[in-house]
C-alpha atoms as a PDB file:
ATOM      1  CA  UNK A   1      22.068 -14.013  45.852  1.00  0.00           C
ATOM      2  CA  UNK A   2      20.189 -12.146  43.329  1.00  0.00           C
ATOM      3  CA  UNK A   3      21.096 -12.178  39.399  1.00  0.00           C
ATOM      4  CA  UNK A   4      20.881  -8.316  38.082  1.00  0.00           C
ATOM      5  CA  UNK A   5      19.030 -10.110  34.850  1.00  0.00           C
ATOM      6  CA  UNK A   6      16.149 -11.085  37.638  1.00  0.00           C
ATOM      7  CA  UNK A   7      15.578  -7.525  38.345  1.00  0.00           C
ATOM      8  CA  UNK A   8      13.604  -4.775  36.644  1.00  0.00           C
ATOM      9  CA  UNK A   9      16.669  -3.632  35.091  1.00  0.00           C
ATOM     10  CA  UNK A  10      17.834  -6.392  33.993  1.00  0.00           C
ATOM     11  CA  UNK A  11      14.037  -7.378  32.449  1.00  0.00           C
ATOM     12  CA  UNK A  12      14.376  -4.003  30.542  1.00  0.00           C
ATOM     13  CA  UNK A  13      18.059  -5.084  29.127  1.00  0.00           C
ATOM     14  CA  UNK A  14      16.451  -8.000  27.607  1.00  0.00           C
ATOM     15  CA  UNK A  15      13.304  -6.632  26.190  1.00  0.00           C
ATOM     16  CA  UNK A  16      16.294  -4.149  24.845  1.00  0.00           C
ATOM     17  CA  UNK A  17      18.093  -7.281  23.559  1.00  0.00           C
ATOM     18  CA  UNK A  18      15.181  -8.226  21.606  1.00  0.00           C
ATOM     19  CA  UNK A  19      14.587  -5.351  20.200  1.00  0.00           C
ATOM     20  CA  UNK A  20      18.086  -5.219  19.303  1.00  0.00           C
ATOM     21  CA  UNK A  21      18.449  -8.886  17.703  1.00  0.00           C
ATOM     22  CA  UNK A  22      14.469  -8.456  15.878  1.00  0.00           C
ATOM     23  CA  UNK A  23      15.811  -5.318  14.669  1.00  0.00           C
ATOM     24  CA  UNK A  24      19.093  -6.472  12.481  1.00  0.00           C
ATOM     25  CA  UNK A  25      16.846  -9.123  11.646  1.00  0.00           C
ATOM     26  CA  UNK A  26      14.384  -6.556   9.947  1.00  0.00           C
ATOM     27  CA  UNK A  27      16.722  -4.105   8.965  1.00  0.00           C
ATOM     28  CA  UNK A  28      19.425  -6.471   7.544  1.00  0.00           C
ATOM     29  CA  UNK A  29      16.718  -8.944   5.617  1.00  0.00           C
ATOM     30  CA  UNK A  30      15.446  -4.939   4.065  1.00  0.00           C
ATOM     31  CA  UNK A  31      18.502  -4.076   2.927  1.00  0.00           C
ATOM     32  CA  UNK A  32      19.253  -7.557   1.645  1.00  0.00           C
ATOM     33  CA  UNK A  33      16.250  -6.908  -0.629  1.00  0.00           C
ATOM     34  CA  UNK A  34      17.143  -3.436  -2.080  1.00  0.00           C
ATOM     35  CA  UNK A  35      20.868  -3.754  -2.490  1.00  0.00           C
ATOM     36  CA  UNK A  36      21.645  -7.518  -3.370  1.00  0.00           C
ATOM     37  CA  UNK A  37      18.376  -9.189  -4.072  1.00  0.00           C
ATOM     38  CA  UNK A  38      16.672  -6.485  -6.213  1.00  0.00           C
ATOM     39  CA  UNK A  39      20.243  -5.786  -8.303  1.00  0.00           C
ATOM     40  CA  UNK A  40      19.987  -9.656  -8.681  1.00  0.00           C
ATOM     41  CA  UNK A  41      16.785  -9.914 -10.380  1.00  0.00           C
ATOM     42  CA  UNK A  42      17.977  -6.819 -12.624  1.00  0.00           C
ATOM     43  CA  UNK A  43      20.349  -9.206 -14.236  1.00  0.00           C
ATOM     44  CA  UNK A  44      18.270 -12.383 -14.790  1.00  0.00           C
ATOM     45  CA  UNK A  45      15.769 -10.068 -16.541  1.00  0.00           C
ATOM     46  CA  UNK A  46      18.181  -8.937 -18.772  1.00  0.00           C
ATOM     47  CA  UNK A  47      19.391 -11.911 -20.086  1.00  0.00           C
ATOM     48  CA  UNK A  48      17.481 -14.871 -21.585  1.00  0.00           C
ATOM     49  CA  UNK A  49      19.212 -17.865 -20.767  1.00  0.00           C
ATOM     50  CA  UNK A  50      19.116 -17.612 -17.080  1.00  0.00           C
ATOM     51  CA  UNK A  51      15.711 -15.118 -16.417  1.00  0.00           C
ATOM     52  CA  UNK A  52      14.038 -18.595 -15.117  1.00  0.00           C
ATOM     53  CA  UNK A  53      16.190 -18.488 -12.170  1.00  0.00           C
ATOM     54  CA  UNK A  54      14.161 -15.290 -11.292  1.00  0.00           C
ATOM     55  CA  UNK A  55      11.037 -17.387 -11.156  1.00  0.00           C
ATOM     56  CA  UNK A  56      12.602 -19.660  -8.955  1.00  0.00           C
ATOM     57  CA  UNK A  57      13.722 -17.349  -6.507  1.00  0.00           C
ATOM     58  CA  UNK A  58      10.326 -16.055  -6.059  1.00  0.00           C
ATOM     59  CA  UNK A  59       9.023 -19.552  -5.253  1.00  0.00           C
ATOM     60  CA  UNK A  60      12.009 -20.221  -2.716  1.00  0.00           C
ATOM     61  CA  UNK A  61      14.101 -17.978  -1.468  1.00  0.00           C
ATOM     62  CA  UNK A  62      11.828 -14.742  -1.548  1.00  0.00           C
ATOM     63  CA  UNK A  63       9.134 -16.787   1.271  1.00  0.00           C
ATOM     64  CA  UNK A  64      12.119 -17.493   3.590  1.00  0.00           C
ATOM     65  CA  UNK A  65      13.530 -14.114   3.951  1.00  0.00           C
ATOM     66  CA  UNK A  66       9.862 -12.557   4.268  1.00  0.00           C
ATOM     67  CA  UNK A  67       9.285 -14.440   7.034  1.00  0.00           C
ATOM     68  CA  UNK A  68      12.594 -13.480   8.696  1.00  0.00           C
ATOM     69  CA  UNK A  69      11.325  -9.937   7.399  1.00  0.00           C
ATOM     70  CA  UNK A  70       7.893  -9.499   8.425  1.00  0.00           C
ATOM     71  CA  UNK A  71       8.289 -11.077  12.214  1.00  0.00           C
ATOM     72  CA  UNK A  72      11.699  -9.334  12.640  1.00  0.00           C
ATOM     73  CA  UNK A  73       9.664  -6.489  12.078  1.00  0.00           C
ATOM     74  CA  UNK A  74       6.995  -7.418  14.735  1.00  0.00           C
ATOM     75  CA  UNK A  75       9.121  -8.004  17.692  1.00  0.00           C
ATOM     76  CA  UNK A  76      11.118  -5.301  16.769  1.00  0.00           C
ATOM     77  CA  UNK A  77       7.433  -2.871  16.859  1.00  0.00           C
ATOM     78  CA  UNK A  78       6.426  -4.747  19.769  1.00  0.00           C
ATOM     79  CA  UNK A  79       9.094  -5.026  22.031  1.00  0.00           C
ATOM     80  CA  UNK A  80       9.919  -1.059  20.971  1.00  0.00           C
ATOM     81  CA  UNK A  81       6.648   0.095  22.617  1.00  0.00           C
ATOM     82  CA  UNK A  82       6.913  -1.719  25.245  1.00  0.00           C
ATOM     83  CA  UNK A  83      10.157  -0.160  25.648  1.00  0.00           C
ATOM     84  CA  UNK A  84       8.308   3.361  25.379  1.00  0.00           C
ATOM     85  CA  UNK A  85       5.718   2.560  27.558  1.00  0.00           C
ATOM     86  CA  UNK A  86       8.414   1.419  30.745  1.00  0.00           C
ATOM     87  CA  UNK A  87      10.554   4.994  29.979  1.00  0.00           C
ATOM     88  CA  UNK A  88       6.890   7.083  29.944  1.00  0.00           C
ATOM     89  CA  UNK A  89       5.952   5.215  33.243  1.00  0.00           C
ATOM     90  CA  UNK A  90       9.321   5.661  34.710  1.00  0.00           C
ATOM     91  CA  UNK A  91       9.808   9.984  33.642  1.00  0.00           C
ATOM     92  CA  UNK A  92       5.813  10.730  33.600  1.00  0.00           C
ATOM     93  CA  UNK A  93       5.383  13.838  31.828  1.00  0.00           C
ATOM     94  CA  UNK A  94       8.300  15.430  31.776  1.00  0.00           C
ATOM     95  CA  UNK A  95       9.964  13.291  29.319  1.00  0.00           C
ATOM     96  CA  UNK A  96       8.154  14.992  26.602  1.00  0.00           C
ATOM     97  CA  UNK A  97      10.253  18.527  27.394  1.00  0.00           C
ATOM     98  CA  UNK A  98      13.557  16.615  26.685  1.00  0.00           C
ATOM     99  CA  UNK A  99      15.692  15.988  23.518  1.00  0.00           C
ATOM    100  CA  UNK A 100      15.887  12.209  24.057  1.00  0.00           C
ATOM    101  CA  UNK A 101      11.890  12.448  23.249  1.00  0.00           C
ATOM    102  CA  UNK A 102      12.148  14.683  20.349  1.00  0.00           C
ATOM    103  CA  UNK A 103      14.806  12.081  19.025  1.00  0.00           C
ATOM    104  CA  UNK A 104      12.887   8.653  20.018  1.00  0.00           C
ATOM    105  CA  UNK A 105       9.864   9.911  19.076  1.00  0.00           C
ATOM    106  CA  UNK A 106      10.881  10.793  15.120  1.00  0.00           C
ATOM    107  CA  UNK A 107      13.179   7.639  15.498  1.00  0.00           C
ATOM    108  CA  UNK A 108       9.528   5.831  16.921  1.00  0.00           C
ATOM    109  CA  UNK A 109       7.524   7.332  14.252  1.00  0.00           C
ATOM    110  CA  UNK A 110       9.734   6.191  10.908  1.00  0.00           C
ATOM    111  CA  UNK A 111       9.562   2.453  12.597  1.00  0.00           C
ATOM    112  CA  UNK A 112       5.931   2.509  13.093  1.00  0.00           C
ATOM    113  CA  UNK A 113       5.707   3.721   9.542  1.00  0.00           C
ATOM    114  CA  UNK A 114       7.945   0.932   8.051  1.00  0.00           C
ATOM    115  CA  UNK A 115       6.196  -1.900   9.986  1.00  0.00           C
ATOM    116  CA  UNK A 116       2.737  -1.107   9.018  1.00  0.00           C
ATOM    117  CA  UNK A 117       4.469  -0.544   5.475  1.00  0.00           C
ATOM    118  CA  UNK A 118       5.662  -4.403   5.697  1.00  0.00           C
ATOM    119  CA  UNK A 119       2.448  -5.602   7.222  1.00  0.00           C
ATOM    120  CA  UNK A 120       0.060  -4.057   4.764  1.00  0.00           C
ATOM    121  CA  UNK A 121       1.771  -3.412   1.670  1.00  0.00           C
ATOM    122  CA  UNK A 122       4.621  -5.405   1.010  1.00  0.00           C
ATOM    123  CA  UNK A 123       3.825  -8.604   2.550  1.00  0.00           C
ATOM    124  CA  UNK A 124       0.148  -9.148   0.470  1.00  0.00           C
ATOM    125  CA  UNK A 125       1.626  -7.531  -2.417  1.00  0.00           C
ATOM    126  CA  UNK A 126       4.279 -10.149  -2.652  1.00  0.00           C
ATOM    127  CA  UNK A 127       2.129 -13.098  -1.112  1.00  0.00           C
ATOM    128  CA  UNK A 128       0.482 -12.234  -5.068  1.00  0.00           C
ATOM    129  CA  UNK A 129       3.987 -11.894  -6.826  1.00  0.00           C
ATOM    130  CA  UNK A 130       4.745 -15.557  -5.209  1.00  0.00           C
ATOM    131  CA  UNK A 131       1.159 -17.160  -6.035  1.00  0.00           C
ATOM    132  CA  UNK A 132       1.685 -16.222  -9.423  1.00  0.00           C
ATOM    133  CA  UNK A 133       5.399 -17.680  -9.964  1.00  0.00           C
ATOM    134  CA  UNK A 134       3.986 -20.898  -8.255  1.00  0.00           C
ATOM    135  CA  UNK A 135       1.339 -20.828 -10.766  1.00  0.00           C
ATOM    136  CA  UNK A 136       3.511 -20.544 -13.822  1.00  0.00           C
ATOM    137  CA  UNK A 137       6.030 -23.462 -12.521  1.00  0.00           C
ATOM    138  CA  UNK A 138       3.182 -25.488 -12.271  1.00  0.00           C
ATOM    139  CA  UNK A 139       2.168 -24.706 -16.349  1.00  0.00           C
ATOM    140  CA  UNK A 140      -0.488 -22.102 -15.252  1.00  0.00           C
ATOM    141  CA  UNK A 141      -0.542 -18.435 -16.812  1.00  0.00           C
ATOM    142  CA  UNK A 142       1.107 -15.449 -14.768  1.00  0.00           C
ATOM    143  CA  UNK A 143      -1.675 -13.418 -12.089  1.00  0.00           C
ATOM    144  CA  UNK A 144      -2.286 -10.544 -13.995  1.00  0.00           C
ATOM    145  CA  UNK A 145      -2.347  -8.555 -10.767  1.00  0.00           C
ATOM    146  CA  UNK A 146       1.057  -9.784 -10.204  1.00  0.00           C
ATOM    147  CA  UNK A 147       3.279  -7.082 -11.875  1.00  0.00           C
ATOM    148  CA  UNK A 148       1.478  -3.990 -10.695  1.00  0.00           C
ATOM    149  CA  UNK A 149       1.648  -6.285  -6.899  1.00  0.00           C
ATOM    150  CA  UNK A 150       5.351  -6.359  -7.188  1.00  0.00           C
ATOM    151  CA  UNK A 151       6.031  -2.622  -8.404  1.00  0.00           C
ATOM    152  CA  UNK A 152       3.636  -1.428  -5.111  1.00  0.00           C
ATOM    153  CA  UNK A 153       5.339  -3.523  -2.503  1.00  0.00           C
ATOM    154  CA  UNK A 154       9.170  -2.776  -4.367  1.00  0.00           C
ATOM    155  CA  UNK A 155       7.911   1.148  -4.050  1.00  0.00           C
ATOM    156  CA  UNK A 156       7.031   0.285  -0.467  1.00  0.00           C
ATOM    157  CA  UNK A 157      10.259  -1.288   0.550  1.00  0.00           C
ATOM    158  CA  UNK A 158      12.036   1.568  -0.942  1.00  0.00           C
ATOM    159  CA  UNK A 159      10.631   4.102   0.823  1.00  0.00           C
ATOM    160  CA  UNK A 160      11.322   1.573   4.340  1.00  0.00           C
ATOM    161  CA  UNK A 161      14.968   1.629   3.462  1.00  0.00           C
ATOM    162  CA  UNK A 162      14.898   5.628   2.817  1.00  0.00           C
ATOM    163  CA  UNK A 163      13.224   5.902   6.157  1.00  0.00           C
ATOM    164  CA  UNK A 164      15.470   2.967   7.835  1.00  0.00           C
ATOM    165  CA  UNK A 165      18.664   6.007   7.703  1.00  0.00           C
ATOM    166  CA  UNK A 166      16.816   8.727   9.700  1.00  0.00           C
ATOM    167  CA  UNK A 167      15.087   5.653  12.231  1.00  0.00           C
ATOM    168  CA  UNK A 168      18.128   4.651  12.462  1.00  0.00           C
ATOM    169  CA  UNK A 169      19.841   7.902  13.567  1.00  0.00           C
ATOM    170  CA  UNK A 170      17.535   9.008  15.758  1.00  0.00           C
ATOM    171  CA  UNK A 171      17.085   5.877  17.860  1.00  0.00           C
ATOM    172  CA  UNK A 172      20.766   6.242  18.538  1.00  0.00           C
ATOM    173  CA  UNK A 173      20.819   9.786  18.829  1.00  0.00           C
ATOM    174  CA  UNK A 174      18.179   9.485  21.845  1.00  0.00           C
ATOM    175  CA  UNK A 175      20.767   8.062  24.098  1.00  0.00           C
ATOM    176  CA  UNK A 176      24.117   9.226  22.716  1.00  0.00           C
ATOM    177  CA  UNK A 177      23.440  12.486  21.477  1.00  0.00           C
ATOM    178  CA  UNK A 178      22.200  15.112  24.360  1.00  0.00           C
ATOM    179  CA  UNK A 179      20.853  18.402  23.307  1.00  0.00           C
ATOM    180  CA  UNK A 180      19.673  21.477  24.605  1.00  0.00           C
ATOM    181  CA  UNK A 181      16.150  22.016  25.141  1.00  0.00           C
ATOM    182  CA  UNK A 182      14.278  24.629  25.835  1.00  0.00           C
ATOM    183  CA  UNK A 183      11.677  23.044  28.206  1.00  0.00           C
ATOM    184  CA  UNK A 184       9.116  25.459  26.655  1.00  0.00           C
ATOM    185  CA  UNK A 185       9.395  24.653  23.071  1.00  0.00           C
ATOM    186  CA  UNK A 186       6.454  23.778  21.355  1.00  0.00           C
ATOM    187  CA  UNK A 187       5.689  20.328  20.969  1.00  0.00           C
ATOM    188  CA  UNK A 188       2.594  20.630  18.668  1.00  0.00           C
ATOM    189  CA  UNK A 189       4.441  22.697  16.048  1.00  0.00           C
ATOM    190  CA  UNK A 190       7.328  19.908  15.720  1.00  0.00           C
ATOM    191  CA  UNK A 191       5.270  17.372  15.541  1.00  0.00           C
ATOM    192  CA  UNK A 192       3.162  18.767  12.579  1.00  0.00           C
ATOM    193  CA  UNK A 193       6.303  19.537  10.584  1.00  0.00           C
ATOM    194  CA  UNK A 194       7.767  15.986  11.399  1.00  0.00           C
ATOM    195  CA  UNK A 195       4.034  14.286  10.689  1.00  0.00           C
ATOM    196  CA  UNK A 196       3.849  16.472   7.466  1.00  0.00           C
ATOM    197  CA  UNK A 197       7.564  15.944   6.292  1.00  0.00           C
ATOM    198  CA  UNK A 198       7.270  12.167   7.033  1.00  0.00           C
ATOM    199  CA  UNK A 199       3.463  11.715   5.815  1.00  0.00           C
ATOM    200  CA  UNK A 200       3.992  13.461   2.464  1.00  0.00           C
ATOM    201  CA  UNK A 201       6.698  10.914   1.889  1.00  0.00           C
ATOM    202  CA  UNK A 202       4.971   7.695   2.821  1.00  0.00           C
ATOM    203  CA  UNK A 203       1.915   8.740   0.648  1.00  0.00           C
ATOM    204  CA  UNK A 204       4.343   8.759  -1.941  1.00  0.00           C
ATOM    205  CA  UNK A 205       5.318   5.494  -0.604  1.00  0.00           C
ATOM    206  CA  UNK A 206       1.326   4.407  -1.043  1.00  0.00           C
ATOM    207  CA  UNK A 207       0.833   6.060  -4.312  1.00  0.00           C
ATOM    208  CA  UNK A 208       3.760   7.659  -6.105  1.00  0.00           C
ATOM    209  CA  UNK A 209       6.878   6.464  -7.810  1.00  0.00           C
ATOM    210  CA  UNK A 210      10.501   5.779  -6.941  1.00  0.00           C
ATOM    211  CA  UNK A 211      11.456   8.405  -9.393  1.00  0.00           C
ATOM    212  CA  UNK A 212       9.648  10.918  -7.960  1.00  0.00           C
ATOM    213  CA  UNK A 213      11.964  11.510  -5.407  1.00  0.00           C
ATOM    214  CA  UNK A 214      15.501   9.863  -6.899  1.00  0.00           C
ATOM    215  CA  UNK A 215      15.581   6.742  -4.958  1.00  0.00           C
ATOM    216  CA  UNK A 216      15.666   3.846  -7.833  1.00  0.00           C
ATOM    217  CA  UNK A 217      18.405   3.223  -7.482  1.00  0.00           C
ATOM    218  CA  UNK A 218      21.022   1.853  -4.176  1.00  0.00           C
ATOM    219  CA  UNK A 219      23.102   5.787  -4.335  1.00  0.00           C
ATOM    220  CA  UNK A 220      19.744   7.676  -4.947  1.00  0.00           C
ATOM    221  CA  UNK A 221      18.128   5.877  -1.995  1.00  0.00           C
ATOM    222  CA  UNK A 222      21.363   6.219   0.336  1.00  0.00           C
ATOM    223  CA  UNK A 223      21.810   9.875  -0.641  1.00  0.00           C
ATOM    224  CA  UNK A 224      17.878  10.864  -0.495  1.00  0.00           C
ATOM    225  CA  UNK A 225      18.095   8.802   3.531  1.00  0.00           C
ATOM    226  CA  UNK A 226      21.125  11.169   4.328  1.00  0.00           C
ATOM    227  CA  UNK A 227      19.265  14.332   2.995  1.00  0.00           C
ATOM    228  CA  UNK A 228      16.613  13.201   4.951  1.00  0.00           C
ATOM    229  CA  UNK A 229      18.024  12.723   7.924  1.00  0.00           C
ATOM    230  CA  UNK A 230      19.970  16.008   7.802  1.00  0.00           C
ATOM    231  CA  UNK A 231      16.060  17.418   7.196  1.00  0.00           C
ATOM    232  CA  UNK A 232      14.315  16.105   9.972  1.00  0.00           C
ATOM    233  CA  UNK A 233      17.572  17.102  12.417  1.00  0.00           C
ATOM    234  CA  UNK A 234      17.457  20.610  11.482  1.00  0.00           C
ATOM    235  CA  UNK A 235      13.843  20.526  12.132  1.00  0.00           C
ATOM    236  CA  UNK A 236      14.105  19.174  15.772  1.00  0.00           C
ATOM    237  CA  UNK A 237      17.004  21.420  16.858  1.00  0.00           C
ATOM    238  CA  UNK A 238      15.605  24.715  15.587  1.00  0.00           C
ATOM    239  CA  UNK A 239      11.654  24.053  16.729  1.00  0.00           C
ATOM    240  CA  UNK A 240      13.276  22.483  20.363  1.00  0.00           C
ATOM    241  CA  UNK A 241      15.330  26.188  21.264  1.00  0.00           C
END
């Protein structure tokens, strides 16, 4: 008697299931930092008598949930391309003429964006906000680097949790949502507008300011995710007929 889990289906279901489960990991421990954590520290700053709980927090909570953060966010990258190189081997070429590729691509795209956005940006940008709260418990003076450290990897995780809505969308939209394709549409052309839409964005990400583009605060970042999701949709279905 053979178990389905023991057979190549069943291997893809759970490299699926790990995806899944590394995914709310990531995605849950992201949005724990933008809409609860971040709020938090908003209100020790502004008052006095309890702003050294902030410090604190940096030293012990903050390490915990980046490590949930940062290797939710690997196995979640990892097992995902795996995942992308099993479909590719199992369709060949012709996957790239169908609508479940223009979704899991853009959907593919956003998370490769956000990891490498964890891995290089937030995650040594904080390892410097945390050094420098250790430092001051211990009687030290505050990293000067430390402020500008936290404001790049808080601009960083703000632009992950605009581009979590879209990822998000799309990744469900390649299996649930079929749409017609014309199997001649031009694959270079949606790319470049989905590269250029998504690049100009994460340069902002790199370089810019949450302001620039309304997403300080928990409604600007929800609403600017919606509008661009709605964006990148439009995109796909008119460049795909």
């Amino acid at each position: 008697m053979t178990f389905s889990l023991f057979t190549a289906p069943g291997a893809e279901l759970f490299l699926r299931y790990i995806h899944y489960f590394a995914g709310v990991i990531w995605i849950g421990v992201l949005y724990y930092f933008n809409f609860i954590q971040g709020e938090w520290f908003k209100e020790l700053d502004a008052d006095e008598k309890i702003k050294s709980s902030r410090g604190v927090a940096v030293r012990t909570l903050v390490p915990r949930a980046l490590a949930w953060f940062r290797y939710g966010a690997l196995f979640t990258f990892l097992s995902g391309v795996t995942l992308l190189g099993l479909k590719g081997h199992g369709f060949g070429s012709a996957m790239f003429q169908t609508s479940w590729w223009a979704f899991i691509a853009t959907g593919a795209l956003l998370g490769t964006i956000m990891f490498l956005n964890v891995w290089l940006v937030i995650w040594p940008n904080q390892k410097i906000v945390i050094a420098s709260a250790k430092q001051v418990a211990a009687g030290g003076q505050a990293l000067p680097e430390a402020a500008a450290a936290g404001a790049k990897a808080g601009l960083a995780s703000r632009h992950n949790t605009l581009f979590s809505l879209p990822m998000l969308f799309f990744m469900g939209a390649a299996s649930h949502l079929p749409a017609n394709v014309n199997p001649d549409y031009n694959g270079k052309i949606l790319a470049l507008v989905i590269i250029l839409i998504v690049g100009l964005l994460e340069l902002n990400a790199l370089k810019g300011k949450t302001d620039t583009i309304k997403i300080t605060s928990i409604k600007g970042v929800v609403h600017m995710g919606i509008f661009l999701t709605a964006i990148l949709y439009v995109a796909i279905e008119l460049l795909t007929k």
